[in-house]
C-alpha atoms as a PDB file:
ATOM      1  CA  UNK A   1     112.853 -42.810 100.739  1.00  0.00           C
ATOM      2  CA  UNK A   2     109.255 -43.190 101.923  1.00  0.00           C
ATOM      3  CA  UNK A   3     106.856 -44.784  99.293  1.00  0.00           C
ATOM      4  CA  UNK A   4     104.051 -42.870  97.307  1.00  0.00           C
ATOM      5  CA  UNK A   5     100.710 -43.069  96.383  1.00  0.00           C
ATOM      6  CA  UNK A   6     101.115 -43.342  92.400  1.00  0.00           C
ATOM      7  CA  UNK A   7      97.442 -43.210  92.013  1.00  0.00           C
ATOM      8  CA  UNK A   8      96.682 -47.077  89.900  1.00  0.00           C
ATOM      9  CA  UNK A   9      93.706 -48.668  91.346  1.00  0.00           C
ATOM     10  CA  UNK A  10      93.238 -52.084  90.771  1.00  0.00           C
ATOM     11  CA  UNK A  11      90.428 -53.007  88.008  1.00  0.00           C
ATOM     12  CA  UNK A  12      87.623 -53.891  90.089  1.00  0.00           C
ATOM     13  CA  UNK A  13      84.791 -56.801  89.443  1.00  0.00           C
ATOM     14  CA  UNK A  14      81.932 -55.267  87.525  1.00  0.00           C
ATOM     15  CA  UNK A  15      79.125 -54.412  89.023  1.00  0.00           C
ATOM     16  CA  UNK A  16      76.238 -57.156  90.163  1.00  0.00           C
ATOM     17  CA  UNK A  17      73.882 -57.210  87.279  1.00  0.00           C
ATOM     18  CA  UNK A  18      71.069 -55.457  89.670  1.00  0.00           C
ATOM     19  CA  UNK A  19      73.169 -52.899  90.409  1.00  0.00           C
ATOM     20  CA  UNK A  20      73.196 -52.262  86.316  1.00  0.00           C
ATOM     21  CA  UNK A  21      69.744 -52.285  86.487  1.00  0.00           C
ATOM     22  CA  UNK A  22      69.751 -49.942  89.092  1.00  0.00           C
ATOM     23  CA  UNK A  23      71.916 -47.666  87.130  1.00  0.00           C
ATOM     24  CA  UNK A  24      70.147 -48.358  83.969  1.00  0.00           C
ATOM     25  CA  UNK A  25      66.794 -47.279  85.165  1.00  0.00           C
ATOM     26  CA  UNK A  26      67.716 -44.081  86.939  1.00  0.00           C
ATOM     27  CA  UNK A  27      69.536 -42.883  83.098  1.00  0.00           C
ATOM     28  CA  UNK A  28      65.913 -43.568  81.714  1.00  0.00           C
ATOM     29  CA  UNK A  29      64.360 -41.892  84.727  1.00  0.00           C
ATOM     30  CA  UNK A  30      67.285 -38.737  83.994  1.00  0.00           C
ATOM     31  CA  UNK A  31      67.962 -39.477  88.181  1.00  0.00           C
ATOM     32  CA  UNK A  32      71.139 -40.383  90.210  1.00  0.00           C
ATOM     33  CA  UNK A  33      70.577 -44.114  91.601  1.00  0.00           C
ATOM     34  CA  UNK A  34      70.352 -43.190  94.713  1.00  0.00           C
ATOM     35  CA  UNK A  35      67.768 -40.417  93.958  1.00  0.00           C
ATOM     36  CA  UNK A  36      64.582 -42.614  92.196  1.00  0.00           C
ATOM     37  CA  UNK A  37      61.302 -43.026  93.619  1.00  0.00           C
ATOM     38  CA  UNK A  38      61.246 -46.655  94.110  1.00  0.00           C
ATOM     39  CA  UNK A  39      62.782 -49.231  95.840  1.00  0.00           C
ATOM     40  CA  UNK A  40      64.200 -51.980  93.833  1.00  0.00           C
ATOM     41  CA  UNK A  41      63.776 -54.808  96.486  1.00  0.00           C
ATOM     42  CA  UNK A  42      60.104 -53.874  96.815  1.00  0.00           C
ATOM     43  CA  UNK A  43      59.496 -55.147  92.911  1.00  0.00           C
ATOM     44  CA  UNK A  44      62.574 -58.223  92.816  1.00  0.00           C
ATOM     45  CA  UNK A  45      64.942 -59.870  95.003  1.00  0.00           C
ATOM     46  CA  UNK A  46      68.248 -58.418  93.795  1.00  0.00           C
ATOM     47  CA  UNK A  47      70.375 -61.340  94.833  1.00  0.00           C
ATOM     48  CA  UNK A  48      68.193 -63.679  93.172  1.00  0.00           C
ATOM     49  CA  UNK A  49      67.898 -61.933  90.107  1.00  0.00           C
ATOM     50  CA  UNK A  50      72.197 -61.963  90.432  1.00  0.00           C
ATOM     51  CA  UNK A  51      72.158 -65.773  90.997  1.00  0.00           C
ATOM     52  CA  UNK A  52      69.784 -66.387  88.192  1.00  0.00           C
ATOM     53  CA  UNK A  53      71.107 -64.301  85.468  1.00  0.00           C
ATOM     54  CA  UNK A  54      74.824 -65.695  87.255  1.00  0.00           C
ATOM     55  CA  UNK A  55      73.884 -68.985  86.858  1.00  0.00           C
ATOM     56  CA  UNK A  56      71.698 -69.657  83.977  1.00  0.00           C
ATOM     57  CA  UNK A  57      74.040 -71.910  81.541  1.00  0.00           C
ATOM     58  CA  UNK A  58      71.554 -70.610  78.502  1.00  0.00           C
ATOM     59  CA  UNK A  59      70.191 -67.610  77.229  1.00  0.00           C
ATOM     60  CA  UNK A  60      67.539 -66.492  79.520  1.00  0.00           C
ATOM     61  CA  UNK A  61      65.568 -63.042  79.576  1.00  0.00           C
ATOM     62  CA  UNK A  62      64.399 -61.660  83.060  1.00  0.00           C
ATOM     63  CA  UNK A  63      60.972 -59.128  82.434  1.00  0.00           C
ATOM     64  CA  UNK A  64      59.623 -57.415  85.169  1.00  0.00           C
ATOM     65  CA  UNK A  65      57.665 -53.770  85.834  1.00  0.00           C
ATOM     66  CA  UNK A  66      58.748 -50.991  88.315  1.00  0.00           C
ATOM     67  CA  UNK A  67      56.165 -48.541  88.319  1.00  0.00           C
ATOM     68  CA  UNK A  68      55.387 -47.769  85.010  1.00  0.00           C
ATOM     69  CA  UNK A  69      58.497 -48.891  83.504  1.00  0.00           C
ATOM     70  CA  UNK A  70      59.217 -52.567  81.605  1.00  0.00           C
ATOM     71  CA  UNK A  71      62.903 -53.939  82.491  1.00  0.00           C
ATOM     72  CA  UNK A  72      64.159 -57.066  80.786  1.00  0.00           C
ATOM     73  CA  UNK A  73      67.591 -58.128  81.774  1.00  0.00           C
ATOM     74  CA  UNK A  74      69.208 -60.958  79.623  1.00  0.00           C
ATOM     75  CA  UNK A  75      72.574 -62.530  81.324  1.00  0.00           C
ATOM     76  CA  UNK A  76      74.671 -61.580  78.356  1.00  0.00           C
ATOM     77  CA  UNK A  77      74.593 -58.468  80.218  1.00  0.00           C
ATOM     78  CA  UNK A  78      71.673 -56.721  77.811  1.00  0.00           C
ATOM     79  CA  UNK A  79      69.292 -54.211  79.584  1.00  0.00           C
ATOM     80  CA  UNK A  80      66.228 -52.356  78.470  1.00  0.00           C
ATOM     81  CA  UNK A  81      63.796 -49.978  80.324  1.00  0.00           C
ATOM     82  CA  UNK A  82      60.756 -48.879  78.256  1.00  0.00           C
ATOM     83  CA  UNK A  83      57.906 -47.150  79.608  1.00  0.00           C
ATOM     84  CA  UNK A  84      55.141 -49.916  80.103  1.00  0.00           C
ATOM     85  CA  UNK A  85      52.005 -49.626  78.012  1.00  0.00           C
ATOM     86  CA  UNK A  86      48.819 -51.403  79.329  1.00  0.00           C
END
């Protein structure tokens, strides 16, 4: 008897919170990820903002602008992308 491929997976971790971001963007931008204009590490270190949000033992609130978009990130896992108004 040979053994089968029964098709589970294995839950994986979630995704880094900058990855979310990522993905949270391009749905406001109505883009795939890989497809937006930008580069995320040109506007914030994604590994930082991953150790911050990661590590912050209080509620904390990450606000930055990409292009003409505001982003806050909290690290209960909260994102928000509103078009930035001077």
């Amino acid at each position: 008897m040979t053994e089968h491929d029964t098709g589970s997976t294995t839950p994986s971790a979630p995704a880094p919170d900058s990855v979310q971001v990522i993905k949270t963007i391009a749905d406001h931008l109505d883009q795939d990820p890989t497809e937006v204009d930008f580069t995320f590490s040109d506007y914030l270190d994604p590994d930082a903002l991953d150790s911050l949000l990661e590590s912050s033992t209080e509620e904390l609130v990450v606000a930055f602008t990409i292009e003409d978009l505001l982003v806050t990130v909290a690290n209960d896992g909260t994102i928000e992308v509103k078009c930035y108004e001077n």
